[in-house]
PDB file of N, CA and C in Angstrom:
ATOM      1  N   UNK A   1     -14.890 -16.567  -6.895  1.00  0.00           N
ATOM      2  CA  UNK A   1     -14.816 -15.602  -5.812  1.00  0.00           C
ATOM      3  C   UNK A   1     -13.382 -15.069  -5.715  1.00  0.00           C
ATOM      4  N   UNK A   2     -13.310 -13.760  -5.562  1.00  0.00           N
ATOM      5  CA  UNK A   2     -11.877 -12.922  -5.621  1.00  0.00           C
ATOM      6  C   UNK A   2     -11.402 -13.671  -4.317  1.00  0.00           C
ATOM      7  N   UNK A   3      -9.516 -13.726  -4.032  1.00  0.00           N
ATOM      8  CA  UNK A   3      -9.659 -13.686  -2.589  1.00  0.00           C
ATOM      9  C   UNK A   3      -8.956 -12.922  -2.065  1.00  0.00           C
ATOM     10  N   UNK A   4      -9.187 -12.656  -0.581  1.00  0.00           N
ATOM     11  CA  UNK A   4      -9.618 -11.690  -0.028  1.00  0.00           C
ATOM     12  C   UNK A   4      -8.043 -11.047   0.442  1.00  0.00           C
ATOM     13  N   UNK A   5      -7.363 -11.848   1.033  1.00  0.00           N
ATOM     14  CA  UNK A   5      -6.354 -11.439   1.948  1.00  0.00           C
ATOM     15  C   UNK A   5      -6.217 -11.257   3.047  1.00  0.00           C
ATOM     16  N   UNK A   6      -5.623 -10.849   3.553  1.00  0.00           N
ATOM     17  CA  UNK A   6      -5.266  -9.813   5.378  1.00  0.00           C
ATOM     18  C   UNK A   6      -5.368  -8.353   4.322  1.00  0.00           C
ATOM     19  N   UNK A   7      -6.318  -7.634   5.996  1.00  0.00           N
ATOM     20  CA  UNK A   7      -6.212  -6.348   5.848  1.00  0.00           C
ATOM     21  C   UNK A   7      -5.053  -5.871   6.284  1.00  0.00           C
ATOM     22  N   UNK A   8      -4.580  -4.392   6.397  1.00  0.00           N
ATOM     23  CA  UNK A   8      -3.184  -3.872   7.472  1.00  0.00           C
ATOM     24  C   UNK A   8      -4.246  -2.725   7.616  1.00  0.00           C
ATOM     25  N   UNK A   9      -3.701  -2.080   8.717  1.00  0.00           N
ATOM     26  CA  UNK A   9      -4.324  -0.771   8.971  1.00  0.00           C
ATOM     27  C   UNK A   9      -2.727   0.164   8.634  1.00  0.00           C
ATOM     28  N   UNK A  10      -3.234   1.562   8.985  1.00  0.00           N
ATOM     29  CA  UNK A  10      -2.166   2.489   8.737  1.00  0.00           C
ATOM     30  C   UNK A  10      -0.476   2.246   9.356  1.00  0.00           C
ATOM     31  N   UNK A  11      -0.749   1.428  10.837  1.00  0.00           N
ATOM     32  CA  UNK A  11       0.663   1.348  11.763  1.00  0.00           C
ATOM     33  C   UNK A  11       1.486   0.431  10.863  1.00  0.00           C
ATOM     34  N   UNK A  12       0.917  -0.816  10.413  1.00  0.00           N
ATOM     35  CA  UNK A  12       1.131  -2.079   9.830  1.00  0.00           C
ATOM     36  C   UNK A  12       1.724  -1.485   8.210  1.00  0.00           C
ATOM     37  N   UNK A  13       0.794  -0.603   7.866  1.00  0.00           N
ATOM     38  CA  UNK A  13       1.396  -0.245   6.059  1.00  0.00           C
ATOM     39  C   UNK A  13       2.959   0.472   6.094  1.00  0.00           C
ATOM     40  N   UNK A  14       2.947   1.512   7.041  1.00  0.00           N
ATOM     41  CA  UNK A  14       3.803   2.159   7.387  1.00  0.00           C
ATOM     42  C   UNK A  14       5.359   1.174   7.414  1.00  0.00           C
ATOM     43  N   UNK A  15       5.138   0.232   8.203  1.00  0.00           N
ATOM     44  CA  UNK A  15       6.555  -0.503   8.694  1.00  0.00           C
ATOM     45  C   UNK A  15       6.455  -1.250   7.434  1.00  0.00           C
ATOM     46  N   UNK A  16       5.722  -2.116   6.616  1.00  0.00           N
ATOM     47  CA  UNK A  16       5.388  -2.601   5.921  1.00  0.00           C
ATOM     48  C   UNK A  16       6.792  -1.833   4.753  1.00  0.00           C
ATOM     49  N   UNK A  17       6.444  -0.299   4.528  1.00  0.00           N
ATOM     50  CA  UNK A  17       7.138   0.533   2.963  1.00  0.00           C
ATOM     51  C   UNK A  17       7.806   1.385   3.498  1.00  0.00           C
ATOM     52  N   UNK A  18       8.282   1.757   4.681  1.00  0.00           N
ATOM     53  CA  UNK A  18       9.117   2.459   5.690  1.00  0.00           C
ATOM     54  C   UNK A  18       8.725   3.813   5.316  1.00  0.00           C
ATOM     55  N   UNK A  19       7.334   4.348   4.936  1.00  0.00           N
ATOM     56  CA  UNK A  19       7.015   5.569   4.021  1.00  0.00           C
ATOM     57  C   UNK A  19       6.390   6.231   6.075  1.00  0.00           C
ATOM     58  N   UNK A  20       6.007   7.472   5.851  1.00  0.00           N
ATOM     59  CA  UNK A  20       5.138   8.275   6.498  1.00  0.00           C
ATOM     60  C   UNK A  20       3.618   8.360   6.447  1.00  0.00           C
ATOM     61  N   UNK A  21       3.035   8.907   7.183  1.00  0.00           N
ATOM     62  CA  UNK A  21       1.309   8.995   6.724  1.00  0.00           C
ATOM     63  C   UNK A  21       1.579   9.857   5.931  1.00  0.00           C
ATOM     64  N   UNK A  22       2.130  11.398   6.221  1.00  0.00           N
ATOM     65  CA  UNK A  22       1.459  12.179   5.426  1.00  0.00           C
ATOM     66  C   UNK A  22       2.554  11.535   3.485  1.00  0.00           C
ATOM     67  N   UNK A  23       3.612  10.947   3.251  1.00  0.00           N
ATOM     68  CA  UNK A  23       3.782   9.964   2.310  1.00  0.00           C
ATOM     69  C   UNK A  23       2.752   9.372   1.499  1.00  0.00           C
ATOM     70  N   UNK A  24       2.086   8.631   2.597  1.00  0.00           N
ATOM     71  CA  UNK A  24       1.376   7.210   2.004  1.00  0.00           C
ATOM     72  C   UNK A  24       0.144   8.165   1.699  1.00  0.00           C
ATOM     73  N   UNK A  25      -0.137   8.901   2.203  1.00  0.00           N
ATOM     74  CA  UNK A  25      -1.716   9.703   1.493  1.00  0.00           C
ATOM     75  C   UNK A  25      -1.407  10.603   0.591  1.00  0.00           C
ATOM     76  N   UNK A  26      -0.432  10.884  -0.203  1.00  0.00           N
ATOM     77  CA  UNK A  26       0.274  11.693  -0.976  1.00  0.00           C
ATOM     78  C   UNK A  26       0.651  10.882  -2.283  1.00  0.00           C
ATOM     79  N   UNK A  27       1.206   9.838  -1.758  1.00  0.00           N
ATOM     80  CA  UNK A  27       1.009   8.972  -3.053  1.00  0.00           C
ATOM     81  C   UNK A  27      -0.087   8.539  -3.663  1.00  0.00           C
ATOM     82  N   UNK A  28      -1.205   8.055  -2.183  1.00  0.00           N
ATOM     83  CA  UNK A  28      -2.973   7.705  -2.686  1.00  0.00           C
ATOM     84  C   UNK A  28      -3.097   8.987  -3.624  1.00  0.00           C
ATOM     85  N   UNK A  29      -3.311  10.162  -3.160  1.00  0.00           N
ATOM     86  CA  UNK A  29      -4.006  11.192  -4.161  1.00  0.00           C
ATOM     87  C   UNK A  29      -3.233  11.553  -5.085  1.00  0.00           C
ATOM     88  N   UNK A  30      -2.120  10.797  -5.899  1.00  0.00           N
ATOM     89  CA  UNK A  30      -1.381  10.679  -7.116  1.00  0.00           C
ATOM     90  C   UNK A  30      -2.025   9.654  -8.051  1.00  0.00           C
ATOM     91  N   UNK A  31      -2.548   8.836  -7.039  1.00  0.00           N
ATOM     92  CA  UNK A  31      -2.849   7.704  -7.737  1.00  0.00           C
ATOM     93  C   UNK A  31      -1.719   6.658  -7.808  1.00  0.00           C
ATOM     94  N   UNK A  32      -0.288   7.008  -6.847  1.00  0.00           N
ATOM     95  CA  UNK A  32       0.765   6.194  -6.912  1.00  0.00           C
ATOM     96  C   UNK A  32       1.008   5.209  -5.743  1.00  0.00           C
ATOM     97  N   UNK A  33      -0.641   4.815  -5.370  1.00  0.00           N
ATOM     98  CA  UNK A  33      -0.020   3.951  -4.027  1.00  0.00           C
ATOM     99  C   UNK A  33      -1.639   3.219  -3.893  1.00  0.00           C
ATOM    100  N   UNK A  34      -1.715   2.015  -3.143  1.00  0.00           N
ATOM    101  CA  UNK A  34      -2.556   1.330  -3.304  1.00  0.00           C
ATOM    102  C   UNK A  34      -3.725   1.845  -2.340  1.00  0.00           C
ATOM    103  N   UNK A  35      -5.283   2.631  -2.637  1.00  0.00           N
ATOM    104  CA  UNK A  35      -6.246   3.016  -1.870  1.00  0.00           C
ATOM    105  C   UNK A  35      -6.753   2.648  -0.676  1.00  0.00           C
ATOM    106  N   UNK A  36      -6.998   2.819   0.201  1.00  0.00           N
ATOM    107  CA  UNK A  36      -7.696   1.987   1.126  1.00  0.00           C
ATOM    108  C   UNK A  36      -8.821   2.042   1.165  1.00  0.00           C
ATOM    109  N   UNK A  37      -9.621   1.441   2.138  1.00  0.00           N
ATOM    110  CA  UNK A  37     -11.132   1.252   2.185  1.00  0.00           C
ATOM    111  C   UNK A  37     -11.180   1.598   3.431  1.00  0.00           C
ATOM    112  N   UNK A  38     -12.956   1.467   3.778  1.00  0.00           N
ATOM    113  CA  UNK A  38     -13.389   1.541   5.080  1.00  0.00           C
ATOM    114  C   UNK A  38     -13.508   0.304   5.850  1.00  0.00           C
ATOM    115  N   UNK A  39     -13.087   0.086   7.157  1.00  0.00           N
ATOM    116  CA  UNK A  39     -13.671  -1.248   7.658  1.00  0.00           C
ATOM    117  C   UNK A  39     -15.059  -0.538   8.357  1.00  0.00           C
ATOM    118  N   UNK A  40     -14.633   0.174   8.941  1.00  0.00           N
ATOM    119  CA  UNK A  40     -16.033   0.438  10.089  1.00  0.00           C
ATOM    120  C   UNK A  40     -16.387   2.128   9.708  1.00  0.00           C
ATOM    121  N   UNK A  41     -16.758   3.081  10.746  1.00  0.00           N
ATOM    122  CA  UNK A  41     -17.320   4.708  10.378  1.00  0.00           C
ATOM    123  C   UNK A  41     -15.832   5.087  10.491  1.00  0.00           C
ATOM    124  N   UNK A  42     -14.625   4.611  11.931  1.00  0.00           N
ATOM    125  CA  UNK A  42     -13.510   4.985  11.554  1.00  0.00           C
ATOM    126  C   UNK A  42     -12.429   4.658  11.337  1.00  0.00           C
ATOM    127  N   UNK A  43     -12.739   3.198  11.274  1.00  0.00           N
ATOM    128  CA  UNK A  43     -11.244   2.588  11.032  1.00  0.00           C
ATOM    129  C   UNK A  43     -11.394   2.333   9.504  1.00  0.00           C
ATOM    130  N   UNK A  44      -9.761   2.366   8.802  1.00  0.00           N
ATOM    131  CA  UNK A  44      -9.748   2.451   7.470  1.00  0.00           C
ATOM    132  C   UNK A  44      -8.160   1.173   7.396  1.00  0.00           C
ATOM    133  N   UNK A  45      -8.493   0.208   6.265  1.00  0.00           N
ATOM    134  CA  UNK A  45      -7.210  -0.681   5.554  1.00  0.00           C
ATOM    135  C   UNK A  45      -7.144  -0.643   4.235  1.00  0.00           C
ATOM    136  N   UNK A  46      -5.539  -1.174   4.294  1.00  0.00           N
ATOM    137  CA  UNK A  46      -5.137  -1.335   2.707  1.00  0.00           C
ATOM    138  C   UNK A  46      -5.254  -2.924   2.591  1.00  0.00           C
ATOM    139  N   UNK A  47      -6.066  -3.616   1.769  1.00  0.00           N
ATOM    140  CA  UNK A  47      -5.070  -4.830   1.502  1.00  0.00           C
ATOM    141  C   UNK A  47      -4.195  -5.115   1.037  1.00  0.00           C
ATOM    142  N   UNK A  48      -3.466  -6.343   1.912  1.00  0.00           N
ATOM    143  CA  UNK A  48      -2.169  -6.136   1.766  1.00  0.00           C
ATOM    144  C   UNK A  48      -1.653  -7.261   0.735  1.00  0.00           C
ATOM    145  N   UNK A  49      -2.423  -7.635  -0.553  1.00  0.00           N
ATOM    146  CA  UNK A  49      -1.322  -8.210  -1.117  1.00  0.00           C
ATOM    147  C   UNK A  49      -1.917  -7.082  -2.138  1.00  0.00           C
ATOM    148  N   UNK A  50      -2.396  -6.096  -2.030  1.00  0.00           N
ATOM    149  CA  UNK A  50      -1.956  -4.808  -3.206  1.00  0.00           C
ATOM    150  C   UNK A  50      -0.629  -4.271  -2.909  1.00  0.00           C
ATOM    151  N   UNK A  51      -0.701  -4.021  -1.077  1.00  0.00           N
ATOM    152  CA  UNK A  51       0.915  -3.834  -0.963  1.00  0.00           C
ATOM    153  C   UNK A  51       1.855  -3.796  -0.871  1.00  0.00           C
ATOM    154  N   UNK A  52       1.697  -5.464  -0.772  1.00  0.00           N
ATOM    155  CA  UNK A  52       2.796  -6.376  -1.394  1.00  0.00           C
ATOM    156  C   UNK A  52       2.913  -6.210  -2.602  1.00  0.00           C
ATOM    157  N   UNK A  53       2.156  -5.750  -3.658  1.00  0.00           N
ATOM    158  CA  UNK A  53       2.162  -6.019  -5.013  1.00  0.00           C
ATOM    159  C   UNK A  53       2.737  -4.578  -5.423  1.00  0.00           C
ATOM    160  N   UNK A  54       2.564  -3.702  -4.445  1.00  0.00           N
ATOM    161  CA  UNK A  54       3.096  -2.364  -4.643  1.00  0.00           C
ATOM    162  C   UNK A  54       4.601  -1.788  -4.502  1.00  0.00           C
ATOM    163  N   UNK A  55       4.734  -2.580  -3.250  1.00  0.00           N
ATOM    164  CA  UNK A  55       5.847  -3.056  -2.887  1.00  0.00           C
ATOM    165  C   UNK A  55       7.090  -3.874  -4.022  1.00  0.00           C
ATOM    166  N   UNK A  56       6.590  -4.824  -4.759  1.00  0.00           N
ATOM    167  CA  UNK A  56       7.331  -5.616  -5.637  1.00  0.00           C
ATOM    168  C   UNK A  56       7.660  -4.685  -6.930  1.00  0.00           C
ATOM    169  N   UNK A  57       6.561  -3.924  -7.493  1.00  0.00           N
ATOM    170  CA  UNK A  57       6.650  -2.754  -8.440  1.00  0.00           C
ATOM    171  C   UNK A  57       7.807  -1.969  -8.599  1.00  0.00           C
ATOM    172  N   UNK A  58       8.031  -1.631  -7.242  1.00  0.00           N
ATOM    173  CA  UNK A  58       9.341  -0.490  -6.636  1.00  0.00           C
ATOM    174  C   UNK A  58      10.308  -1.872  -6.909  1.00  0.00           C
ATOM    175  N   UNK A  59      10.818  -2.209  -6.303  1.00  0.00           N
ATOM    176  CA  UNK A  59      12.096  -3.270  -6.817  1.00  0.00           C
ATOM    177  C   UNK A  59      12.183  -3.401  -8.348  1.00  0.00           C
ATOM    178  N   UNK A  60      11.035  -3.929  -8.932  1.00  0.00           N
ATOM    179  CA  UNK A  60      10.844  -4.034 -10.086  1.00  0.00           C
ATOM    180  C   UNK A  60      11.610  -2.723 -11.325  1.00  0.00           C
ATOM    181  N   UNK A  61      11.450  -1.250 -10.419  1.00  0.00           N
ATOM    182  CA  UNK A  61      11.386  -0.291 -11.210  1.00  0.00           C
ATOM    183  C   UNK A  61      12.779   0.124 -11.014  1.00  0.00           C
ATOM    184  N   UNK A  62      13.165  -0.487  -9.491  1.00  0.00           N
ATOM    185  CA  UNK A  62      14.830  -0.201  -9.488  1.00  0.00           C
ATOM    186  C   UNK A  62      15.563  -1.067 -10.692  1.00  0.00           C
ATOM    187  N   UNK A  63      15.178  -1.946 -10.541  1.00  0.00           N
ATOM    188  CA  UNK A  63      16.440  -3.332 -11.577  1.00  0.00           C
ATOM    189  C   UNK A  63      16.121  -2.685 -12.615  1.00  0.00           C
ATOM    190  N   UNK A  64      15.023  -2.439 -13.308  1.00  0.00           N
ATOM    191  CA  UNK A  64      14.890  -1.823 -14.395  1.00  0.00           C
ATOM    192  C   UNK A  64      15.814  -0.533 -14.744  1.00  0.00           C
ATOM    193  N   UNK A  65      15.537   0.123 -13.828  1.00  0.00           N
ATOM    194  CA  UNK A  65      16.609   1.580 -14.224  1.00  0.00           C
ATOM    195  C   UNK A  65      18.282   1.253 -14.061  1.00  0.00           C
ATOM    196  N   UNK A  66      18.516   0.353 -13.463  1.00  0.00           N
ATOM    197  CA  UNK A  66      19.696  -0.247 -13.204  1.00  0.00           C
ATOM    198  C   UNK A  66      20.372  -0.768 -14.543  1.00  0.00           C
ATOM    199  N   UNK A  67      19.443  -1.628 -14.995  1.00  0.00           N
ATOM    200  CA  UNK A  67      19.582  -2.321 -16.410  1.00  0.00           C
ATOM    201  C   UNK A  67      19.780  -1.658 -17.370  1.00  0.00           C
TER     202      UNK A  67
END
């Protein structure tokens, strides 16, 4: 069985990558940021060890260009 995580909703992702909404849905439709899902008809989350994992990427890509 996969596991699951904590969800975040939008307030939580935000402080989370210090990004904006209209940001964080700009990167989704790049394909440069981790999708969210539906919980209910209108509430929508990211899980969050994608964006933790998204999160680590970016550091990752700084040291790299650094190097």
């Amino acid at each position: 069985m996969t596991e699951v995580g904590e969800f975040w909703r939008l307030p939580r992702v935000k402080a989370e990558v210090g990004l904006g909404t209209s940001s964080i849905y700009l990167l989704m439709a790049k394909g440069e940021f981790p999708r969210n899902f539906p919980l209910s008809r209108q509430a929508r989350a990211w899980a969050a060890r994608e964006v933790e994992a998204w999160k680590a990427a970016r550091l990752a890509a700084r040291d790299k260009a650094v190097a």
